[in-house]
C-alpha atoms as a PDB file:
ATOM      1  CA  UNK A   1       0.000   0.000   0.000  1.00  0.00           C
ATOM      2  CA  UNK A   2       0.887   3.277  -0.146  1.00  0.00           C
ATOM      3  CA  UNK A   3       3.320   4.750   2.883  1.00  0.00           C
ATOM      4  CA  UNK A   4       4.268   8.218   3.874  1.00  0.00           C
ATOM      5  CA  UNK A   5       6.770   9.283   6.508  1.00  0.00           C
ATOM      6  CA  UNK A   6       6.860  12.909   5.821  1.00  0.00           C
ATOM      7  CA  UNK A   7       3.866  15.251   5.114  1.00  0.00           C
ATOM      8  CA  UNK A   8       5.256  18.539   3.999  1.00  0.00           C
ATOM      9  CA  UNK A   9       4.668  17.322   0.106  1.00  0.00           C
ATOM     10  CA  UNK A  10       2.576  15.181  -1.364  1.00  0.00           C
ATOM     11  CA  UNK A  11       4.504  12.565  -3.501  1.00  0.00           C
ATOM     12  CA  UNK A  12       3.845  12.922  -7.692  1.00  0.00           C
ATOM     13  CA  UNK A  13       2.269   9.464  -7.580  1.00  0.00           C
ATOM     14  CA  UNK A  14       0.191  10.174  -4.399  1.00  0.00           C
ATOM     15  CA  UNK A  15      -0.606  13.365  -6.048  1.00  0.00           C
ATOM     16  CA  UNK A  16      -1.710  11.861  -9.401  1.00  0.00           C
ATOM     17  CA  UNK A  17      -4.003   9.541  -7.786  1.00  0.00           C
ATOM     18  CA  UNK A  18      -5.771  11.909  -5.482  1.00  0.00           C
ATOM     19  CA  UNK A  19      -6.225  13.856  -8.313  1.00  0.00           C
ATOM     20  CA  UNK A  20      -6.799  12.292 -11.131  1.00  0.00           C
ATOM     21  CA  UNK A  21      -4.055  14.892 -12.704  1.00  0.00           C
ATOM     22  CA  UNK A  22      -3.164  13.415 -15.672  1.00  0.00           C
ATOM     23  CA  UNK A  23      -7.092  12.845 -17.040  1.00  0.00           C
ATOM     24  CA  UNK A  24      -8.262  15.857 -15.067  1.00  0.00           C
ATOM     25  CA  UNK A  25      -6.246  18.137 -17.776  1.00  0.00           C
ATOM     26  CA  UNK A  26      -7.775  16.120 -20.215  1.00  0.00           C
ATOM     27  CA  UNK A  27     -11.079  16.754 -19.523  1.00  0.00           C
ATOM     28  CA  UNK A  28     -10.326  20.429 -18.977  1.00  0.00           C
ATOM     29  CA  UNK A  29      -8.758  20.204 -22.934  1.00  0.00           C
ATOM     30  CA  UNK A  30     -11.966  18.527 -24.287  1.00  0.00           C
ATOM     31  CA  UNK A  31     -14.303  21.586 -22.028  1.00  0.00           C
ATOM     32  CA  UNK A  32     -12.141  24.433 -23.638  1.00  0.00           C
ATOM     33  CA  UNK A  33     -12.771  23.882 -26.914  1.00  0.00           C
ATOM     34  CA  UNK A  34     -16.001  22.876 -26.506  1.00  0.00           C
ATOM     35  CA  UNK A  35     -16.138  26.202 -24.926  1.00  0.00           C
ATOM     36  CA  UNK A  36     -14.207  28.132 -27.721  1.00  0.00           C
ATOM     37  CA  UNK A  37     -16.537  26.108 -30.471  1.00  0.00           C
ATOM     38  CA  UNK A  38     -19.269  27.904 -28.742  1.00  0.00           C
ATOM     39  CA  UNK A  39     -18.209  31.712 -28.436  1.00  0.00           C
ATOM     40  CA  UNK A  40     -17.120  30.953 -32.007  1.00  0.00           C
ATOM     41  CA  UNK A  41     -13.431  31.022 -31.029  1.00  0.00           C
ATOM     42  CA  UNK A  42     -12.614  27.314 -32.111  1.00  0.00           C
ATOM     43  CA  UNK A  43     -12.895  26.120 -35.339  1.00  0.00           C
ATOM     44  CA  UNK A  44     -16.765  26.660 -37.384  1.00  0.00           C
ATOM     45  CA  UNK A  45     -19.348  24.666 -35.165  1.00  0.00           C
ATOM     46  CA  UNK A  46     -20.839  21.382 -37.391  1.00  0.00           C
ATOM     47  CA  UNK A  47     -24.391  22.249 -39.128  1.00  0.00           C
ATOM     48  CA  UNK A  48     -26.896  23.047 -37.436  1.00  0.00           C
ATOM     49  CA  UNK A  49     -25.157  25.927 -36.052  1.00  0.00           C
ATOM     50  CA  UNK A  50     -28.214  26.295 -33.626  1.00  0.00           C
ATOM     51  CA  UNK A  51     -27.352  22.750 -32.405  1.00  0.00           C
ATOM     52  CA  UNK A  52     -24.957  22.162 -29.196  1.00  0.00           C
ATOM     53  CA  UNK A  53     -25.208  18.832 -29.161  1.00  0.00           C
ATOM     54  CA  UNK A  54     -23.206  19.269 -32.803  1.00  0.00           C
ATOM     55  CA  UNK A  55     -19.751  20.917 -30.728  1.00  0.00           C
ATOM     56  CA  UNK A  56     -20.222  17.906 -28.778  1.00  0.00           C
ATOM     57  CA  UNK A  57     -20.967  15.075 -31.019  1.00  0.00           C
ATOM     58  CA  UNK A  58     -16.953  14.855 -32.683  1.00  0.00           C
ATOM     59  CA  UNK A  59     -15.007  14.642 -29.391  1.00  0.00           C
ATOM     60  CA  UNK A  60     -18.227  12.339 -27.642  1.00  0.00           C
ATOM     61  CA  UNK A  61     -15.312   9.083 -27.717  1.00  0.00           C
ATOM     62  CA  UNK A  62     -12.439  10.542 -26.132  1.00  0.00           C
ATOM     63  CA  UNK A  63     -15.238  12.237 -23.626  1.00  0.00           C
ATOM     64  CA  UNK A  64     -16.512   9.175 -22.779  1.00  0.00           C
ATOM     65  CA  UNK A  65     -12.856   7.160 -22.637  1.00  0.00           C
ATOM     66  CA  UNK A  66     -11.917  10.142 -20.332  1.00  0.00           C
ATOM     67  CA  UNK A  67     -14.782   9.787 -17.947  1.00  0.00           C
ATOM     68  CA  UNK A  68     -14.627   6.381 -17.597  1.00  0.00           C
ATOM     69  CA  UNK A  69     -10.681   6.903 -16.721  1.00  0.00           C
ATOM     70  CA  UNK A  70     -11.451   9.280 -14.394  1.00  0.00           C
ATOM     71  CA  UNK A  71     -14.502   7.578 -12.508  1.00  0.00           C
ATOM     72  CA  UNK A  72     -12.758   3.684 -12.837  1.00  0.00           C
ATOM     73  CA  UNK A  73      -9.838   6.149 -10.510  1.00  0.00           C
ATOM     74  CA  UNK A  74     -12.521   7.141  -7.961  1.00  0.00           C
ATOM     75  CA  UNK A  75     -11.839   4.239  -5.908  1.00  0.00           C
ATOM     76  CA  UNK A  76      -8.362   4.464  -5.997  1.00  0.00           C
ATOM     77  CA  UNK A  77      -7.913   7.473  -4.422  1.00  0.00           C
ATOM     78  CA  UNK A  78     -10.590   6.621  -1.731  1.00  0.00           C
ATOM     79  CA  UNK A  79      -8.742   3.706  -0.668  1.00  0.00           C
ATOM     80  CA  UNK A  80      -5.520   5.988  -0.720  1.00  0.00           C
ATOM     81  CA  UNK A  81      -7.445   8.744   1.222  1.00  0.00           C
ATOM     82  CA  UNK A  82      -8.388   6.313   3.866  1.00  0.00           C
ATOM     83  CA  UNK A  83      -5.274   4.910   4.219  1.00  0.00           C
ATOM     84  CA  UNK A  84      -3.914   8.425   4.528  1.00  0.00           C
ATOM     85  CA  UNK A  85      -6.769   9.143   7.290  1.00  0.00           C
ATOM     86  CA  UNK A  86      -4.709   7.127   9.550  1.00  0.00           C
ATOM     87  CA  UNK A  87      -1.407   9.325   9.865  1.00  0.00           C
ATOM     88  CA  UNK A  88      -1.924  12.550  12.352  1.00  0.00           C
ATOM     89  CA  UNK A  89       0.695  14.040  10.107  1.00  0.00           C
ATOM     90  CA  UNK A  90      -1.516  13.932   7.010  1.00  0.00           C
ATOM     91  CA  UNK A  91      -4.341  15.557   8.755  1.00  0.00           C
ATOM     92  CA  UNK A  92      -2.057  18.378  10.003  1.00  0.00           C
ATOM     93  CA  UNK A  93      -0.693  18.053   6.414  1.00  0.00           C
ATOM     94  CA  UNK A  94      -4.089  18.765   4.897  1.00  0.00           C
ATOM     95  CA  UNK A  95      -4.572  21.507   7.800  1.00  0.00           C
ATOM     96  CA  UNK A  96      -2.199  23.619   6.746  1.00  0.00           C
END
């Protein structure tokens, strides 16, 4: 399992599971340029222009690949936070 001795950083791999970091930016990628499409900064929005689901409908794979990532990581990082829950140091860690 997963073992800290010192609290005043969070180990990169620690980090990344807490966080999700790596997918997290992902799914901040796929949101701003769905977000551009829409204020018309991206590239043209798909006919109907009217239609949002249209911005959507290209990226709707590597949305879906990136949730599941994300949520199948969920449990991960519970476990880890629960082990974590057991070292005063990490709660005067989180604290701070």
């Amino acid at each position: 399992m997963y073992v800290m001795f010192k609290f005043d950083t969070l180990d990169i791999k620690v980090f990344e599971i807490m966080f999700h970091y790596n997918v997290s930016f992902q799914l901040v990628a796929i949101s701003e340029c769905h977000l551009n499409q829409l204020e018309g900064k991206g590239s043209p929005m798909p006919e109907p222009q009217d239609s949002v689901g249209a911005v959507y409908q290209p990226r709707l794979d590597i949305m879906c690949e990136a949730y599941q990532t994300y949520c199948s990581g969920v449990r991960t990082a519970l476990n880890l936070l629960q082990h974590l829950h057991e070292y005063p140091d990490f709660h005067q860690f989180v604290k701070v």
